[in-house]
PDB file of N, CA and C in Angstrom:
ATOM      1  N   UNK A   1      25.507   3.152   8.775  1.00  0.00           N
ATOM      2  CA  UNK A   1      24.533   3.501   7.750  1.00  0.00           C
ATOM      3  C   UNK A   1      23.559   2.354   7.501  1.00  0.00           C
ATOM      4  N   UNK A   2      23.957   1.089   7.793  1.00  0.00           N
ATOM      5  CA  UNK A   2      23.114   0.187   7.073  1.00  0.00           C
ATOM      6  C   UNK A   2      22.201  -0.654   8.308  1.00  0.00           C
ATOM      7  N   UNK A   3      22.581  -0.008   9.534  1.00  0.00           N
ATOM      8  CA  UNK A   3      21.579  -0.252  10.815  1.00  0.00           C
ATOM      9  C   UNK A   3      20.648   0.756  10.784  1.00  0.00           C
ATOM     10  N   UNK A   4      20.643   2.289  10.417  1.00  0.00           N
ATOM     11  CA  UNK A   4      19.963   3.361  10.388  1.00  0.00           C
ATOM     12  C   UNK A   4      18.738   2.587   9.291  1.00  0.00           C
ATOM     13  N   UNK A   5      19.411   1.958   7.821  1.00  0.00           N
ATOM     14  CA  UNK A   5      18.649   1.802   6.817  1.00  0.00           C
ATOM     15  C   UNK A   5      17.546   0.636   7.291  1.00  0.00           C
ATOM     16  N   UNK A   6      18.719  -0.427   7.944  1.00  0.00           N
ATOM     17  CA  UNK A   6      17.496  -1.475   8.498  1.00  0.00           C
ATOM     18  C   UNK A   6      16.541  -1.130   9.300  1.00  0.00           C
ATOM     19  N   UNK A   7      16.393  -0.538  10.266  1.00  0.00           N
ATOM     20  CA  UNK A   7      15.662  -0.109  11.051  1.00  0.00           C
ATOM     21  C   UNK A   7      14.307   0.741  10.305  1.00  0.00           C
ATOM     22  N   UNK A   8      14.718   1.600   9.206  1.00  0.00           N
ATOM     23  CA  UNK A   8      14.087   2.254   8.635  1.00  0.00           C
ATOM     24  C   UNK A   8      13.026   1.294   7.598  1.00  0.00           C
ATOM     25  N   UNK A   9      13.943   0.072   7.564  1.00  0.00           N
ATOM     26  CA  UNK A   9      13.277  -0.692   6.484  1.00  0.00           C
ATOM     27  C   UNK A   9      11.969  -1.365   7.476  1.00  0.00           C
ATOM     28  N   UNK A  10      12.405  -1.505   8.605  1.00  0.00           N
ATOM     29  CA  UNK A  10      11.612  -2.156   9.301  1.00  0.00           C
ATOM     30  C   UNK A  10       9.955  -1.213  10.022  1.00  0.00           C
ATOM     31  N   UNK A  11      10.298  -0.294  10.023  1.00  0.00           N
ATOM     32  CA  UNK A  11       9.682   1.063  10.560  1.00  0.00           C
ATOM     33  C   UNK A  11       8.348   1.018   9.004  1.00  0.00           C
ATOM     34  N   UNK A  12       9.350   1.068   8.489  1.00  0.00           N
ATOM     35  CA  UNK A  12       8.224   1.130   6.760  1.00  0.00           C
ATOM     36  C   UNK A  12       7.455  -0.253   6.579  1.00  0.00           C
ATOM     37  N   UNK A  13       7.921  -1.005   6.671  1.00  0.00           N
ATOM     38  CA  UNK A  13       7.306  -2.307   6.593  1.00  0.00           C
ATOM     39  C   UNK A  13       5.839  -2.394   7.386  1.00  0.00           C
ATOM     40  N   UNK A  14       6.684  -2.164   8.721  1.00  0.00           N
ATOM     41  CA  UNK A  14       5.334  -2.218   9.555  1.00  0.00           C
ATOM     42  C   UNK A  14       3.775  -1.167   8.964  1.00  0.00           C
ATOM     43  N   UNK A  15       4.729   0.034   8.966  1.00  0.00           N
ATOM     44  CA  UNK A  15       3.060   1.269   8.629  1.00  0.00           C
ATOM     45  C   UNK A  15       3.016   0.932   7.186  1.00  0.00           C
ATOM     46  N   UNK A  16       3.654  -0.081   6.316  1.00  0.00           N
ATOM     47  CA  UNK A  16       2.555  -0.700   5.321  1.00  0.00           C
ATOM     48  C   UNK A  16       2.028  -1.679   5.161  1.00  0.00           C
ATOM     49  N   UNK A  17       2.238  -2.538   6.154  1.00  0.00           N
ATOM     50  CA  UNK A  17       1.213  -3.421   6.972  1.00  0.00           C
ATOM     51  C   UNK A  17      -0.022  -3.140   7.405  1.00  0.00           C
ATOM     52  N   UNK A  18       0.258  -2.120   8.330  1.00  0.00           N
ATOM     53  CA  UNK A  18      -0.981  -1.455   9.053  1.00  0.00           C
ATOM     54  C   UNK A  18      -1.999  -0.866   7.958  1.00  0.00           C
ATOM     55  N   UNK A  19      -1.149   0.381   6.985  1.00  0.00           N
ATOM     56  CA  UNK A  19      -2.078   0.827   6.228  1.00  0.00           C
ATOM     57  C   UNK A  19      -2.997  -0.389   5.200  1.00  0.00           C
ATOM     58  N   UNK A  20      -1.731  -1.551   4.459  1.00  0.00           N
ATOM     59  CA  UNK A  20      -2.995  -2.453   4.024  1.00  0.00           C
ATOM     60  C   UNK A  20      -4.588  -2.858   4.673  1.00  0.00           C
ATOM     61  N   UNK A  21      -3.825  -3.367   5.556  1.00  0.00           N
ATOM     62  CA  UNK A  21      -5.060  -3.629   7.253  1.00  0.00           C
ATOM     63  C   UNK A  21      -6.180  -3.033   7.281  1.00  0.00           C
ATOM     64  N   UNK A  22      -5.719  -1.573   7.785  1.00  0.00           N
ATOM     65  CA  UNK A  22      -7.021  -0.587   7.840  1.00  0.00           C
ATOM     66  C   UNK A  22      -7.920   0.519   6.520  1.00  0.00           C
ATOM     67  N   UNK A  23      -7.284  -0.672   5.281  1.00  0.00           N
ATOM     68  CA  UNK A  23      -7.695   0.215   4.123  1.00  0.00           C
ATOM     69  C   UNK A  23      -8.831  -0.280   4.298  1.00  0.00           C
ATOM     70  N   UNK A  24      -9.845   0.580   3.785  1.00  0.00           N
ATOM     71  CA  UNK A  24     -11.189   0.370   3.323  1.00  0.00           C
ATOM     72  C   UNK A  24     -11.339  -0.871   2.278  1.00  0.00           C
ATOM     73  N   UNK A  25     -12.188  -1.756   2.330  1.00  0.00           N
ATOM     74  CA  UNK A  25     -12.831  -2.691   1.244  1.00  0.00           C
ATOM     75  C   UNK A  25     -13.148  -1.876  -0.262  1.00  0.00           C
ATOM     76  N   UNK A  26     -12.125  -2.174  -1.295  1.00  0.00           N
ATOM     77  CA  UNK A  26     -12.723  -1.454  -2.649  1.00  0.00           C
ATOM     78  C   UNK A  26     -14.489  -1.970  -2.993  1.00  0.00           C
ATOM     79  N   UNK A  27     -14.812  -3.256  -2.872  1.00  0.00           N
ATOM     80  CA  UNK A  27     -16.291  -3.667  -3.079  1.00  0.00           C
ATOM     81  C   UNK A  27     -16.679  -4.482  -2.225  1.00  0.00           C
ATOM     82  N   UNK A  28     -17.830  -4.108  -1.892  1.00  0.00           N
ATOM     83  CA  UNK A  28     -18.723  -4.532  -1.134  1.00  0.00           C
ATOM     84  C   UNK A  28     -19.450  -6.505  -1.589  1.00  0.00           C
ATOM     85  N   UNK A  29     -19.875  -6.750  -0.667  1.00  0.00           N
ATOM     86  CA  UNK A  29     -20.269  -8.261  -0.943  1.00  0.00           C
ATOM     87  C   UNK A  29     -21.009  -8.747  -1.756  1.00  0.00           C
ATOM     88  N   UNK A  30     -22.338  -7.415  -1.632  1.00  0.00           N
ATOM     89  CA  UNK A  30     -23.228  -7.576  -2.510  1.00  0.00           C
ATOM     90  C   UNK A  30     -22.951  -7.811  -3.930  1.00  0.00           C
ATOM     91  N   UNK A  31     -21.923  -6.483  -4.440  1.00  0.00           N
ATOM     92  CA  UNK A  31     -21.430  -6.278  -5.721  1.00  0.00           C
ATOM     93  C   UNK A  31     -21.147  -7.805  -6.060  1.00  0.00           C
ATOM     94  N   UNK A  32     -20.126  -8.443  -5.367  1.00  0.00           N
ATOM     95  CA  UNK A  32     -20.010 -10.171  -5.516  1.00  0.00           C
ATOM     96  C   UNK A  32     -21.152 -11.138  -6.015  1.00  0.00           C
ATOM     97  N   UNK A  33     -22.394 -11.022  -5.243  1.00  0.00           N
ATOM     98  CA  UNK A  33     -22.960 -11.987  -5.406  1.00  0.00           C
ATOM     99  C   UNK A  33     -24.072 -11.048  -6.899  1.00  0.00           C
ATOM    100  N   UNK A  34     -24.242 -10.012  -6.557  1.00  0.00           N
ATOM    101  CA  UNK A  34     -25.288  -9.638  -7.671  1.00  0.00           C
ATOM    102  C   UNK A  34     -24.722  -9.236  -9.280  1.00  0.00           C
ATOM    103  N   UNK A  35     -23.524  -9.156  -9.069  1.00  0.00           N
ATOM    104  CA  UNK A  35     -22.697  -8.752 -10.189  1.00  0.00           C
ATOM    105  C   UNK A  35     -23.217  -7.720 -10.787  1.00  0.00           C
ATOM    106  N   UNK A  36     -22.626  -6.551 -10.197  1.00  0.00           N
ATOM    107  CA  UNK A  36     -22.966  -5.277 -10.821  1.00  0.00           C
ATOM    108  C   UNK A  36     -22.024  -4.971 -11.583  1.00  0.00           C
ATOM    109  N   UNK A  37     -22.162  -3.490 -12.566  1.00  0.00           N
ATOM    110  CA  UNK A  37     -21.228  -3.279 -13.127  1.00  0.00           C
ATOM    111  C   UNK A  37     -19.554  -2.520 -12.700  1.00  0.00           C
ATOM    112  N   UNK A  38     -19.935  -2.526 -10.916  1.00  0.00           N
ATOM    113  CA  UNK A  38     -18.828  -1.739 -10.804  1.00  0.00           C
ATOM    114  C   UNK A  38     -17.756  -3.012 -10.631  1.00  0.00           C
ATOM    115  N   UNK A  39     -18.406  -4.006 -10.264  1.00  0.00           N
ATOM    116  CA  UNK A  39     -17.436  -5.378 -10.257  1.00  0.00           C
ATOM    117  C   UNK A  39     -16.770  -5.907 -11.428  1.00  0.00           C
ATOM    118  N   UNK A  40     -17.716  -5.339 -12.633  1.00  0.00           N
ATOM    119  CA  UNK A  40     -17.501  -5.678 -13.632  1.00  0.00           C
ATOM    120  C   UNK A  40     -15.952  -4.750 -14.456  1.00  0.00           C
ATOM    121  N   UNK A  41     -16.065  -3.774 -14.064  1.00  0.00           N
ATOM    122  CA  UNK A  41     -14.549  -2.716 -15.028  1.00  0.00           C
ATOM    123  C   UNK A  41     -15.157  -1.204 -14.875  1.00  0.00           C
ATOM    124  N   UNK A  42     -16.427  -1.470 -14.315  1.00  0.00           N
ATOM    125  CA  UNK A  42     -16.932   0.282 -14.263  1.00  0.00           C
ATOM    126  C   UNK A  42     -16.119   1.101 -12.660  1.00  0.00           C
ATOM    127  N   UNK A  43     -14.714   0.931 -12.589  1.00  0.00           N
ATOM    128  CA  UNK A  43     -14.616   1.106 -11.445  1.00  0.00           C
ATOM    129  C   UNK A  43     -14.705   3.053 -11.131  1.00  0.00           C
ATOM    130  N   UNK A  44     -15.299   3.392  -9.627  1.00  0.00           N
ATOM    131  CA  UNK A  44     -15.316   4.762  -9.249  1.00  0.00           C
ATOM    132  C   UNK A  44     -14.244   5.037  -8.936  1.00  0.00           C
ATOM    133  N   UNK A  45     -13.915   6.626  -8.604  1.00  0.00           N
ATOM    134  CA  UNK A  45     -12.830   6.824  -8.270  1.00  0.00           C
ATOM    135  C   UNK A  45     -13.146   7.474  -6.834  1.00  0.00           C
ATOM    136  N   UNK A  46     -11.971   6.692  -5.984  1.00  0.00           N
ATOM    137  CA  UNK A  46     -11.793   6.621  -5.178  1.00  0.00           C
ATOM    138  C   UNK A  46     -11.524   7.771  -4.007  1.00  0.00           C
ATOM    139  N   UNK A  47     -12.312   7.986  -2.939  1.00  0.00           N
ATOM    140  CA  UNK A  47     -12.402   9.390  -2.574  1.00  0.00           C
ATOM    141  C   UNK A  47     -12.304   9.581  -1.317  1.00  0.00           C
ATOM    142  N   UNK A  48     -11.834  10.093  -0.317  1.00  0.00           N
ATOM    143  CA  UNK A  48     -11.990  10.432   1.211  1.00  0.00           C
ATOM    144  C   UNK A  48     -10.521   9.638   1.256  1.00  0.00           C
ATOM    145  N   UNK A  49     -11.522   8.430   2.531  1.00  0.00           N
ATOM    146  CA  UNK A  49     -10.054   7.933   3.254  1.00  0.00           C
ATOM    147  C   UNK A  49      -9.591   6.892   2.627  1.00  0.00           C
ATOM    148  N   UNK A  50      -9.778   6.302   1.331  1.00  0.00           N
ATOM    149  CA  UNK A  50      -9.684   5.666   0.598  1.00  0.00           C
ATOM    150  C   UNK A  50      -8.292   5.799  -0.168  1.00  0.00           C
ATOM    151  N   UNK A  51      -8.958   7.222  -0.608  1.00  0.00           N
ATOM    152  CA  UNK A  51      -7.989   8.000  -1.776  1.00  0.00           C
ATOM    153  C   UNK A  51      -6.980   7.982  -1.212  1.00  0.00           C
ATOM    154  N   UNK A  52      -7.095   8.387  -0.152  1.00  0.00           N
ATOM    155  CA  UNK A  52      -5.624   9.160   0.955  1.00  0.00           C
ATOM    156  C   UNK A  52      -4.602   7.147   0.973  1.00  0.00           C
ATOM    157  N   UNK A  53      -5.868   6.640   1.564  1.00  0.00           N
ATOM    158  CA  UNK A  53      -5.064   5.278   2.010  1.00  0.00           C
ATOM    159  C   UNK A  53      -3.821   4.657   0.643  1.00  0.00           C
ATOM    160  N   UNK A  54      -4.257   5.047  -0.090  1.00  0.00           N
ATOM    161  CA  UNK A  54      -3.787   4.828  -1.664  1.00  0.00           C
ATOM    162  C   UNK A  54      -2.752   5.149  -1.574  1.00  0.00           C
ATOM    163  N   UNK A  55      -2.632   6.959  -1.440  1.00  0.00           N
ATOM    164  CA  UNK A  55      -1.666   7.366  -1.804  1.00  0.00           C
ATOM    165  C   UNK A  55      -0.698   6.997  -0.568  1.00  0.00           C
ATOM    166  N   UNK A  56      -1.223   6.957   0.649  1.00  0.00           N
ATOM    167  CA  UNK A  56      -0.279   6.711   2.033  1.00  0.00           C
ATOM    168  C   UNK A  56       0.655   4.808   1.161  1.00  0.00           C
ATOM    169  N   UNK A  57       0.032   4.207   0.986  1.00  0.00           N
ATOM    170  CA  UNK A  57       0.647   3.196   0.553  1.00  0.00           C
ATOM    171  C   UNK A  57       1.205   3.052  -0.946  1.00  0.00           C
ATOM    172  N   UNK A  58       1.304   3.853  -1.502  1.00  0.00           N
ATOM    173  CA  UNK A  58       1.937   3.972  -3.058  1.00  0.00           C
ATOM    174  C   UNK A  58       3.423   4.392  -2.396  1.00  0.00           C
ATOM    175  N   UNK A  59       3.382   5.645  -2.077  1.00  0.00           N
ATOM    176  CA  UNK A  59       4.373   6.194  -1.025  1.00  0.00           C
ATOM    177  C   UNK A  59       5.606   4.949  -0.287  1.00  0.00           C
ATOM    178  N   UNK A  60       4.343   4.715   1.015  1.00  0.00           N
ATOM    179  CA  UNK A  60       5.543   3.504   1.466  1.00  0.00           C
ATOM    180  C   UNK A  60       6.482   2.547   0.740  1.00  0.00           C
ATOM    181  N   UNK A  61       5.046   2.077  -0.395  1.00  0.00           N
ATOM    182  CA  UNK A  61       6.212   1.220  -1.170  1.00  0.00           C
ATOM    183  C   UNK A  61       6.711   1.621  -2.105  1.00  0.00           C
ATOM    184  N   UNK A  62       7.010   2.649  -2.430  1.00  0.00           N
ATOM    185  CA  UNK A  62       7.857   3.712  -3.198  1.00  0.00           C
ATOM    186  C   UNK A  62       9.492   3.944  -2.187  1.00  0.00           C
ATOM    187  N   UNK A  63       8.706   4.351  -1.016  1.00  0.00           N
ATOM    188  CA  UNK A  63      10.194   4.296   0.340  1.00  0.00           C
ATOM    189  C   UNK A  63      11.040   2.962   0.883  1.00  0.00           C
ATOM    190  N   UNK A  64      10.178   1.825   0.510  1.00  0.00           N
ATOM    191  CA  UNK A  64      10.292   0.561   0.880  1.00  0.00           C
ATOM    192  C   UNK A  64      11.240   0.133  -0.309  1.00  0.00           C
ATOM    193  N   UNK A  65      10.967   0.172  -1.856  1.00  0.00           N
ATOM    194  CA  UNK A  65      11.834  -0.432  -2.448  1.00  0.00           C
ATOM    195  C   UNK A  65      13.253   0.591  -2.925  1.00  0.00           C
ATOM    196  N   UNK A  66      13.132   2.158  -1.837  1.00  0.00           N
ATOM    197  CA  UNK A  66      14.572   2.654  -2.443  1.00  0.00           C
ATOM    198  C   UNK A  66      15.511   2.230  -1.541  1.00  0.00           C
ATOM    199  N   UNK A  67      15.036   2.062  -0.284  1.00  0.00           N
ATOM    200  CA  UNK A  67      15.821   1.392   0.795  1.00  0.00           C
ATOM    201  C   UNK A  67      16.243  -0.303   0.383  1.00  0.00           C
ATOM    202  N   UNK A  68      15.160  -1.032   0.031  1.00  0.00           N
ATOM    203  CA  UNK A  68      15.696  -1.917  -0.605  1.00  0.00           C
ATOM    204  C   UNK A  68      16.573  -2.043  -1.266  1.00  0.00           C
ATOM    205  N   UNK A  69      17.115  -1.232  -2.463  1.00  0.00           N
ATOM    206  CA  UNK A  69      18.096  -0.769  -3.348  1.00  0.00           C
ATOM    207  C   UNK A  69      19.012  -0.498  -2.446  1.00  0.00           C
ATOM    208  N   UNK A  70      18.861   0.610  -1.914  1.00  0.00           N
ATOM    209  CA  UNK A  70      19.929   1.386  -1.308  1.00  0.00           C
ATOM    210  C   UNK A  70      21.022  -0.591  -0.221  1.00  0.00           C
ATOM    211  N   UNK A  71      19.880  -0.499   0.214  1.00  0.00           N
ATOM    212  CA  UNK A  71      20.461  -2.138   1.392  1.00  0.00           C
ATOM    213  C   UNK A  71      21.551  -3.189   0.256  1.00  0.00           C
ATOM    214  N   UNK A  72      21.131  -3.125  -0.544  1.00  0.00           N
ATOM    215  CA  UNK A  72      21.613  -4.163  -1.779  1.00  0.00           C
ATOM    216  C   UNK A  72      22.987  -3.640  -2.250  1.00  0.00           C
ATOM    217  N   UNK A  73      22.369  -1.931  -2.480  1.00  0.00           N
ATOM    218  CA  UNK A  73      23.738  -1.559  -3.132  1.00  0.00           C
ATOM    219  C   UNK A  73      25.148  -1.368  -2.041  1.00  0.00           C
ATOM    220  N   UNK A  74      24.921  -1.108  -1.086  1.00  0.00           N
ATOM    221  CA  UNK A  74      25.855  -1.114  -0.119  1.00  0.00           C
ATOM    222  C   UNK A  74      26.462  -2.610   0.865  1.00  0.00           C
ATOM    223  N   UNK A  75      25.440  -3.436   0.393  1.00  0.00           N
ATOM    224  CA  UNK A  75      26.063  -4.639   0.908  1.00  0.00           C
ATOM    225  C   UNK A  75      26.757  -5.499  -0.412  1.00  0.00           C
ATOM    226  N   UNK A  76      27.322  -4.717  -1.380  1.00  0.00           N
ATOM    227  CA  UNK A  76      27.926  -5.170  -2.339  1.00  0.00           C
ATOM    228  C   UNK A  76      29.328  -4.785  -2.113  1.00  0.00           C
TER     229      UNK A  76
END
């Protein structure tokens, strides 16, 4: 059970690696140097492959820390 879990832990790790990686930039450079208000707290909400990337990584590390648990509680 706890080679199935590692493996799994490792499997997750990686595609939330990747998904950090290939997420989209929330702001742009400009916003940086000109200080607009979306830099400021006016933030949009987030839409397309963005949105998705979000939820793909809320997820993982939602799967990432039950396996964590789960690894902990069984090596007790």
């Amino acid at each position: 059970m706890q080679k199935i879990l590692l493996i799994a832990m490792i499997v997750v790790s990686i595609l939330m690696i990747l998904a950090v990686v290939i997420q989209p930039a929330k702001n742009s450079s400009s916003a940086n140097i000109t200080g607009s208000t979306e830099a400021l707290g006016g933030r949009k909400k987030a839409r397309g492959l963005e949105a998705a990337m979000d939820r793909v990584i809320r997820v993982l590390g939602v799967v990432f820390m039950v396996i964590a648990l789960l690894l902990a509680k069984l090596s007790l």
